[in-house]
Protein backbone atom coordinates (compact mmCIF):
# COMPACT_ATOMS: atom_id res chain seq x y z
CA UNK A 1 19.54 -114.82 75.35
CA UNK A 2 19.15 -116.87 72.08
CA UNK A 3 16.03 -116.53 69.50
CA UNK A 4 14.22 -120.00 70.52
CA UNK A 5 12.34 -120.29 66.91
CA UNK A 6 15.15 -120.12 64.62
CA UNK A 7 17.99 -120.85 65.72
CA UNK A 8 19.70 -124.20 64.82
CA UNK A 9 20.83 -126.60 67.95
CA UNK A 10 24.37 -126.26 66.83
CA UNK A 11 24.36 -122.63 66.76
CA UNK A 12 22.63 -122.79 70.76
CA UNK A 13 25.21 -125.11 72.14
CA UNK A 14 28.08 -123.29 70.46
CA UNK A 15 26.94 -120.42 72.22
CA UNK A 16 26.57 -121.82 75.29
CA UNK A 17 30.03 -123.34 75.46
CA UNK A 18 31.41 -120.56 74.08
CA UNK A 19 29.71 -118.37 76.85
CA UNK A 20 31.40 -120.56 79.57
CA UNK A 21 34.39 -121.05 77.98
CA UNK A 22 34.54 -117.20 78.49
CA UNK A 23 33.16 -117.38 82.31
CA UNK A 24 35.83 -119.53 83.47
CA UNK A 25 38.91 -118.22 81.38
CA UNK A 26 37.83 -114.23 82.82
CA UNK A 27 35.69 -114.71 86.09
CA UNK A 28 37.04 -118.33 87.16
CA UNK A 29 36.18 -121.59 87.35
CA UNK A 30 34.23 -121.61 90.86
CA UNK A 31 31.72 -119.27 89.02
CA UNK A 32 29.21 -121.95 87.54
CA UNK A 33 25.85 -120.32 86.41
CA UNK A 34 22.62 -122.79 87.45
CA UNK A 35 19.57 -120.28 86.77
CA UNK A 36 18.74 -119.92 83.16
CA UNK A 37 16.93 -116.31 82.19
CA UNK A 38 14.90 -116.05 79.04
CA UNK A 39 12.84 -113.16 79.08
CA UNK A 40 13.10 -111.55 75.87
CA UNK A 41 13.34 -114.56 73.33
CA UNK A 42 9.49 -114.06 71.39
CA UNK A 43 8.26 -117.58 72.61
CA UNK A 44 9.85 -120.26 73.98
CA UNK A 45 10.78 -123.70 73.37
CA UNK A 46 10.99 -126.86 75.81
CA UNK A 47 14.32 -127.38 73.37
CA UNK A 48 16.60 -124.97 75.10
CA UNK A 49 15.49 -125.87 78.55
CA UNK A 50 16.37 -129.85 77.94
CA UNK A 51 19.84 -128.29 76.94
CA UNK A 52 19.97 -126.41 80.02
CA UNK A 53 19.15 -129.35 82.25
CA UNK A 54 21.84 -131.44 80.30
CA UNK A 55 24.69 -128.43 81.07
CA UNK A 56 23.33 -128.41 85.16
CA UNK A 57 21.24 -125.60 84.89
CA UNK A 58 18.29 -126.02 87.77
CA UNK A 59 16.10 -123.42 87.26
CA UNK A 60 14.77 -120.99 84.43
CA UNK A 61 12.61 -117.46 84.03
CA UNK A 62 10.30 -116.96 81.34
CA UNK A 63 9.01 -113.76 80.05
CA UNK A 64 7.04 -113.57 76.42
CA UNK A 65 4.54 -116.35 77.28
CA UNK A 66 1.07 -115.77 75.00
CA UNK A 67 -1.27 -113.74 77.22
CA UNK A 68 -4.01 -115.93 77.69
CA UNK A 69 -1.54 -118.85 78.79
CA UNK A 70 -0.25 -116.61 81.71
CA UNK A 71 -3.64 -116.00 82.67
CA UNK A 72 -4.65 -120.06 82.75
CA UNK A 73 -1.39 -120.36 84.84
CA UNK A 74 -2.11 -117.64 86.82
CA UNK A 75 -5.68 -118.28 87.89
CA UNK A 76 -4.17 -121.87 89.09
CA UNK A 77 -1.36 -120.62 90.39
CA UNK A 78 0.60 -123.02 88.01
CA UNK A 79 2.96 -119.88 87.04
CA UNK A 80 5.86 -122.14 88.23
CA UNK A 81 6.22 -125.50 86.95
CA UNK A 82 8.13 -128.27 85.85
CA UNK A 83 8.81 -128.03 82.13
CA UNK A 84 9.08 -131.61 81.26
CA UNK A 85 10.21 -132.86 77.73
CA UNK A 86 7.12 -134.78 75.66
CA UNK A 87 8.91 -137.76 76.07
CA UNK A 88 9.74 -137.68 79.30
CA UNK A 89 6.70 -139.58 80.07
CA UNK A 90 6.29 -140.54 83.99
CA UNK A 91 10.22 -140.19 84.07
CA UNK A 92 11.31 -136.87 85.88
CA UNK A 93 14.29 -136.88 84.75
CA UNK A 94 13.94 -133.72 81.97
CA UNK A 95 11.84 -131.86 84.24
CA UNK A 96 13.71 -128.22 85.09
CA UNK A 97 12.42 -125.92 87.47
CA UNK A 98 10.75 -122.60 85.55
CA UNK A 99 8.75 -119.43 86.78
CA UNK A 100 6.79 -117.31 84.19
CA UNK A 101 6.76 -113.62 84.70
CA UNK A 102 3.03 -112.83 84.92
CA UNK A 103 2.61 -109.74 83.36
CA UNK A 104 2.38 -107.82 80.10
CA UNK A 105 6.80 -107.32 80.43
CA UNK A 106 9.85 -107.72 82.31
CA UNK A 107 10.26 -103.81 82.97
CA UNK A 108 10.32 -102.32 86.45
CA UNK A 109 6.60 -100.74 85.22
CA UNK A 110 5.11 -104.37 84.72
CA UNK A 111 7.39 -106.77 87.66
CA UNK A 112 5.82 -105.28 91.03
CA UNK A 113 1.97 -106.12 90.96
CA UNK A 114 -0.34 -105.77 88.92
CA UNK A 115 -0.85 -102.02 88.04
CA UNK A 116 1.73 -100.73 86.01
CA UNK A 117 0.99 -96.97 86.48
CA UNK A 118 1.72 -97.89 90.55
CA UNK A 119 4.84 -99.84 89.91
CA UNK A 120 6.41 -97.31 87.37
CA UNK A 121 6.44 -95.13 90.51
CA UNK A 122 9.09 -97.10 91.87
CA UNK A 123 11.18 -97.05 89.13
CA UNK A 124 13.78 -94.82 90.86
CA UNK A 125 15.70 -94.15 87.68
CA UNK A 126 12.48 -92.24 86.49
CA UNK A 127 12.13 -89.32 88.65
CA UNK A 128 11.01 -85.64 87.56
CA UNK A 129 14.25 -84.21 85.71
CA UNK A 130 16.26 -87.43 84.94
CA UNK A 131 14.73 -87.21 81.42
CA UNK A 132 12.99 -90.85 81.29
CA UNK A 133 9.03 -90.22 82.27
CA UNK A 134 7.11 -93.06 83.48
CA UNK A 135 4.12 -92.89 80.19
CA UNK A 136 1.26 -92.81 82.93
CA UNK A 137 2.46 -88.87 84.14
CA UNK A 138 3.30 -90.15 87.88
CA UNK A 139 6.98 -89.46 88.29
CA UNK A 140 8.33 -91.22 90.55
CA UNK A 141 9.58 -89.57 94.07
CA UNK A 142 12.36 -90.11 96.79
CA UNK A 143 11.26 -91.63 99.33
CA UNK A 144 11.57 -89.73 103.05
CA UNK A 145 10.23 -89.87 106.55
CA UNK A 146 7.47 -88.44 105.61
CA UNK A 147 6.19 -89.80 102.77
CA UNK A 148 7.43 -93.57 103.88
CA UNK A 149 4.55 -94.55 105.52
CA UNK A 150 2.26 -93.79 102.26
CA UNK A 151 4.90 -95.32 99.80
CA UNK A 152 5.41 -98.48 101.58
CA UNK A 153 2.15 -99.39 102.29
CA UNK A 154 1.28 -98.62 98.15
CA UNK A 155 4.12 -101.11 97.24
CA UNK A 156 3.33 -103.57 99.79
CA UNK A 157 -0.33 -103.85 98.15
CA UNK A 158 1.10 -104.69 94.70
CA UNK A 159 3.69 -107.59 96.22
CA UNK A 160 0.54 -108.87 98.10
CA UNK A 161 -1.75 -108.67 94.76
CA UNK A 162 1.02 -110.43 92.80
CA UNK A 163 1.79 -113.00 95.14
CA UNK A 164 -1.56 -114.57 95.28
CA UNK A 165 -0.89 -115.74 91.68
CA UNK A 166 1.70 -118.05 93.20
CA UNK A 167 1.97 -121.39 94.88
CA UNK A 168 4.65 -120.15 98.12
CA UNK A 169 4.89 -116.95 99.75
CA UNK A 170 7.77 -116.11 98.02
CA UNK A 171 7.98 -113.07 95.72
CA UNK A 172 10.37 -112.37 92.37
CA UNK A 173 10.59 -108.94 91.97
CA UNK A 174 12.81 -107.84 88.83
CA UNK A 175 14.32 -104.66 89.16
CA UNK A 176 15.46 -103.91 86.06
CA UNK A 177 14.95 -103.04 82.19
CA UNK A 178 17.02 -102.52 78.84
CA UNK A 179 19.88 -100.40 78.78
CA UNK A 180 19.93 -99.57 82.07
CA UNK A 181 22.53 -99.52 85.64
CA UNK A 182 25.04 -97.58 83.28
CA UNK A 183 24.68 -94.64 85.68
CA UNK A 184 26.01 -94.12 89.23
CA UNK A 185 22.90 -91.85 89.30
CA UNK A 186 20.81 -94.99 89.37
CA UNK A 187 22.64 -97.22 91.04
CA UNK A 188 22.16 -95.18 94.41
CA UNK A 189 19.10 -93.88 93.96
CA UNK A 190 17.54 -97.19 93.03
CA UNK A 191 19.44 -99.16 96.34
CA UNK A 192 18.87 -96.02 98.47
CA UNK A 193 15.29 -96.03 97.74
CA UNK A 194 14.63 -99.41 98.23
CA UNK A 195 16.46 -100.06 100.84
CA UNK A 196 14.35 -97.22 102.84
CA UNK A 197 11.26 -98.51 101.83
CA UNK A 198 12.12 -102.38 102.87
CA UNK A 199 13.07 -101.25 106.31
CA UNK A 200 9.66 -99.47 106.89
CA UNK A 201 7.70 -102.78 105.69
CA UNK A 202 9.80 -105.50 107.38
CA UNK A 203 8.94 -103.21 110.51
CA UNK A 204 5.50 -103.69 110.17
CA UNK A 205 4.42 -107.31 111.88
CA UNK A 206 1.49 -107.10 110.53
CA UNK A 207 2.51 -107.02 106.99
CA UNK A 208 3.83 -110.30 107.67
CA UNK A 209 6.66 -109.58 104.85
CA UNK A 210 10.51 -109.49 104.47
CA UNK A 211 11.18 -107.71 101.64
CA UNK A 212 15.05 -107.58 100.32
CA UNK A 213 17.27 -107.22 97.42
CA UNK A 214 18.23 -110.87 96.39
CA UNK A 215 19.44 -112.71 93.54
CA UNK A 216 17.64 -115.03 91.29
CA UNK A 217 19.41 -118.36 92.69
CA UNK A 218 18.04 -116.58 96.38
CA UNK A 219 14.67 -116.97 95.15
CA UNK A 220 14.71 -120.29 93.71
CA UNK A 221 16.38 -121.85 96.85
CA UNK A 222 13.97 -120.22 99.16
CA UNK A 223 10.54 -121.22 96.62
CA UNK A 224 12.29 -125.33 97.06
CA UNK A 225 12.86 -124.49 100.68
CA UNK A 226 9.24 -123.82 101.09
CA UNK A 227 7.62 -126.47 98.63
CA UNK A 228 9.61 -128.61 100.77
CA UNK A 229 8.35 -127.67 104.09
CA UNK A 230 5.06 -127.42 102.68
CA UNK A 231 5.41 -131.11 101.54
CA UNK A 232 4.65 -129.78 97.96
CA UNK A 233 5.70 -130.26 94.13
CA UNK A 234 5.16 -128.05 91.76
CA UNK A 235 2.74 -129.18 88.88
CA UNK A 236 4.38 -130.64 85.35
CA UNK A 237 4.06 -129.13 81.83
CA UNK A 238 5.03 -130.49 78.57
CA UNK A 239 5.59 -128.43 75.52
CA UNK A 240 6.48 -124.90 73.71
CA UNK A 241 5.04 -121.46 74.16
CA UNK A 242 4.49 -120.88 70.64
CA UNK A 243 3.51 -118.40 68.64
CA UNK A 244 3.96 -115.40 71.19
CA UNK A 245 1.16 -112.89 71.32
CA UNK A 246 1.34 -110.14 74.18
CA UNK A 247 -2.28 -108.33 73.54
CA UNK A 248 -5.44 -109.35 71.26
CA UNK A 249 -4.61 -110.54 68.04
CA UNK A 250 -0.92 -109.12 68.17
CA UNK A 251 1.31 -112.56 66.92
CA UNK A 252 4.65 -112.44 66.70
CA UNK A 253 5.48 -114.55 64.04
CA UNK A 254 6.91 -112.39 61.24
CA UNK A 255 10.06 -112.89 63.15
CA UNK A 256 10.03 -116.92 61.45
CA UNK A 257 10.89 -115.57 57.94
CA UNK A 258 12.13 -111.91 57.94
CA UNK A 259 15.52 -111.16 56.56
CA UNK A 260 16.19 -114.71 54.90
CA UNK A 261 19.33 -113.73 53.79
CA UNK A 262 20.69 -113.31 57.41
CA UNK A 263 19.23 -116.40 58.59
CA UNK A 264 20.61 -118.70 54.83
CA UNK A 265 23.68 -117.13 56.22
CA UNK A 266 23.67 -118.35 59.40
CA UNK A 267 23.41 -121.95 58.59
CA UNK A 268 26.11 -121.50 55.98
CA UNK A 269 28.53 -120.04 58.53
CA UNK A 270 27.68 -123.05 60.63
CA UNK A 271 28.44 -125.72 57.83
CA UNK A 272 31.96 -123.37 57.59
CA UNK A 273 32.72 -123.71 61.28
CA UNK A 274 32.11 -126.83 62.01
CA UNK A 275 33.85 -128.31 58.77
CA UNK A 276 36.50 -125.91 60.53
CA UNK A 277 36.61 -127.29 63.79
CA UNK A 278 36.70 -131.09 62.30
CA UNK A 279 39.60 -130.03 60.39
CA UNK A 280 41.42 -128.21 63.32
CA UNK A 281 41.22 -131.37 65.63
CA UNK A 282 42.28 -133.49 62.36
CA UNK A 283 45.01 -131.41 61.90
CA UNK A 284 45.98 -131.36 65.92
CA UNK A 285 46.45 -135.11 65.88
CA UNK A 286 48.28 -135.06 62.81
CA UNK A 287 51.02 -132.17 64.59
CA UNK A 288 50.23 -128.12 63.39
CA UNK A 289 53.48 -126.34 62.35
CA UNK A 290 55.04 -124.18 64.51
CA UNK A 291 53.04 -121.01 65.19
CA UNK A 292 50.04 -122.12 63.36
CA UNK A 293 48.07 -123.40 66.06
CA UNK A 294 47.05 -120.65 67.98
CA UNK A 295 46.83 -118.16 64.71
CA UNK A 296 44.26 -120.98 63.53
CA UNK A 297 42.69 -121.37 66.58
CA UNK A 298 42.43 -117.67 67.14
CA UNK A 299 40.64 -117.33 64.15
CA UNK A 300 38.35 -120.39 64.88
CA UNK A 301 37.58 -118.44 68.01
CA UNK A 302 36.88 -115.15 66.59
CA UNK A 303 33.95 -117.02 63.89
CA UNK A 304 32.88 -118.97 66.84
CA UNK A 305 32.11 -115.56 68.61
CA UNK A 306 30.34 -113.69 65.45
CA UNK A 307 27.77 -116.82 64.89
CA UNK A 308 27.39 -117.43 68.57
CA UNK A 309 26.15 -113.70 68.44
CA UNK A 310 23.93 -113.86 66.05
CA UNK A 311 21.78 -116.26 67.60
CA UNK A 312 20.99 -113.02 69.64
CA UNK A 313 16.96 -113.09 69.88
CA UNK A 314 17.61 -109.70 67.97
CA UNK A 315 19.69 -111.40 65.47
CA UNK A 316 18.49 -114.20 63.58
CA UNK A 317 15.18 -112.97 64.38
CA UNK A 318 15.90 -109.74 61.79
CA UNK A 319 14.34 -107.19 64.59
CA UNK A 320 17.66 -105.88 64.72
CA UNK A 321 17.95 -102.02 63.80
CA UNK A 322 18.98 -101.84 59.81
CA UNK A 323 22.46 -100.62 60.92
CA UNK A 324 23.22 -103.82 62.98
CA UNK A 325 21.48 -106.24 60.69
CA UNK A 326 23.98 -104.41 57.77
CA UNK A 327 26.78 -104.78 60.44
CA UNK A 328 25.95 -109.05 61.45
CA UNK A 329 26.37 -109.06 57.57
CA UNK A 330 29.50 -107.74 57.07
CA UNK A 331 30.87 -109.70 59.74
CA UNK A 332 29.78 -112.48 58.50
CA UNK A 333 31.15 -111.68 54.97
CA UNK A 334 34.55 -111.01 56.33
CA UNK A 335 34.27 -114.84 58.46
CA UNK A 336 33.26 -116.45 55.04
CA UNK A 337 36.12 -114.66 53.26
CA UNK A 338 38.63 -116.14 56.20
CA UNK A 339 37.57 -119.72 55.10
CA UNK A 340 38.14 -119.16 51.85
């Protein structure tokens, strides 16, 4: 996920072609992401969704939205929209399908309803002795015959609280956080869990719910399915979602001019490259000597990769850790010296 603040549009789209240029060589090219995720960039601009549309993305996830935006959205149900350009006028033809995650963050603690200290409980990763406490002192607990009943029905309340903030009946539940699903530990106890507790609700008539692991293209095709049975659009927005603030007065804007010598460095680089890559083709119709192609190319590649990773929304921003600031530096040092 890019910064959306300050990175430049060359630096996005370099990433993003570089990023697919790596999908198709290593997965293949019948793997074609369509569902953009930006949950973690600190505000958001309508920018990077018009280059999304333009590179057939359909749909997109926000996260860091400023508090008291989610809550207008929210109390219309207008937390899913479509984010049209300003210029886009009447014309629909910028508008991209988006869903704002409508609470305070994108961990398991703040994804399932509205009460965090409920939903940390069903963080399965978090369970008494796995040495990562949920911060409101309820551990969370595996879930058996007989404790089910009790468990299901306290989940179920927090799906039904959260989906009244929404136009359709359909429910994104992210199941997930940083740095984690790098155990087998929580890979099983996380599906085994689950997978109990959606049984016992789906069995429920009542409930009126079918609850079920699913992927984020699921969920959009299933929200369209229903907007179009229901003979329904969803409503249209035009503009950014900046500055970011998450609680009171807390802006995040110190992020738009920390560390300026990481972000002079970054437009530098990107002078470098692309003065590099105008050369290369140049060069290419002109006829490389033999072997120097692919050495050049490989080390077009390799300063490609390095600026396309600093436009990490933890890179250019500066809110890096001092020892991977120091390190984007050096890197970037060494890609300088290679032009040279």
């Amino acid at each position: 996920m890019p910064d959306e603040a300050n990175s430049h549009y060359y630096g996005l789209i370099s990433q993003l072609m570089e990023g697919h240029e790596w999908i198709r060589n290593h997965i293949g090219e019948d793997y074609k992401p369509k569902n953009h995720w930006s949950i973690d960039p600190f505000g958001l601009s309508p920018t990077v969704s018009y280059f999304m549309k333009l590179s057939n993305f359909s749909n997109g996830v926000l996260q860091r939205v400023h508090y008291s935006v989610k809550k207008y959205l929210a109390e219309r149900k207008e937390l899913e929209f479509m984010w049209r350009q300003l210029w886009g006028n009447r014309d629909n033809s910028t508008d991209f399908a988006t869903h704002v995650m409508p609470f305070f963050s994108y961990d398991i603690p703040h994804t399932c309803g509205p009460d965090p200290k409920i939903c940390c409980q069903f963080d399965f990763r978090r369970t008494a002795g796995s040495g990562l406490d949920c911060p409101w002192k309820l551990p969370s607990v595996d879930i058996t015959e007989n404790n089910v009943k009790e468990r299901a029905a306290l989940l179920y309340d927090q799906y039904r609280k959260k989906a009244q903030l929404f136009k359709t009946n359909v429910v994104l539940v992210p199941l997930g956080d940083d740095f984690r699903y790098d155990t087998e530990f929580e890979w099983n106890n996380q599906y085994l869990n689950y997978m109990k507790l959606f049984k016992y609700m789906n069995a429920q008539n009542e409930w009126n719910v079918n609850a079920r692991f699913g992927t984020v293209d699921d969920y959009f095709r299933l929200v369209h399915e229903r907007l179009y049975e229901d003979n329904d659009n969803l409503p249209v927005l035009s503009g950014d979602f900046f500055t970011y603030a998450d609680r009171n007065d807390h802006y995040w804007s110190g992020y738009y001019t920390s560390r300026p010598f990481h972000k002079r460095f970054d437009r530098v680089l990107q002078h470098y490259i692309r003065t590099a890559e105008i050369l290369y083709s140049f060069m290419g119709i002109k006829g490389f000597k033999e072997g120097n192609a692919l050495r050049l190319f490989g080390l077009l590649v390799e300063a490609r990769r390095w600026m396309n990773l600093f436009q990490h929304h933890d890179g250019i921003t500066g809110t890096s850790k001092n020892e991977v600031m120091a390190d984007y530096g050096q890197k970037f040092v060494n890609i300088k010296l290679q032009f040279d």
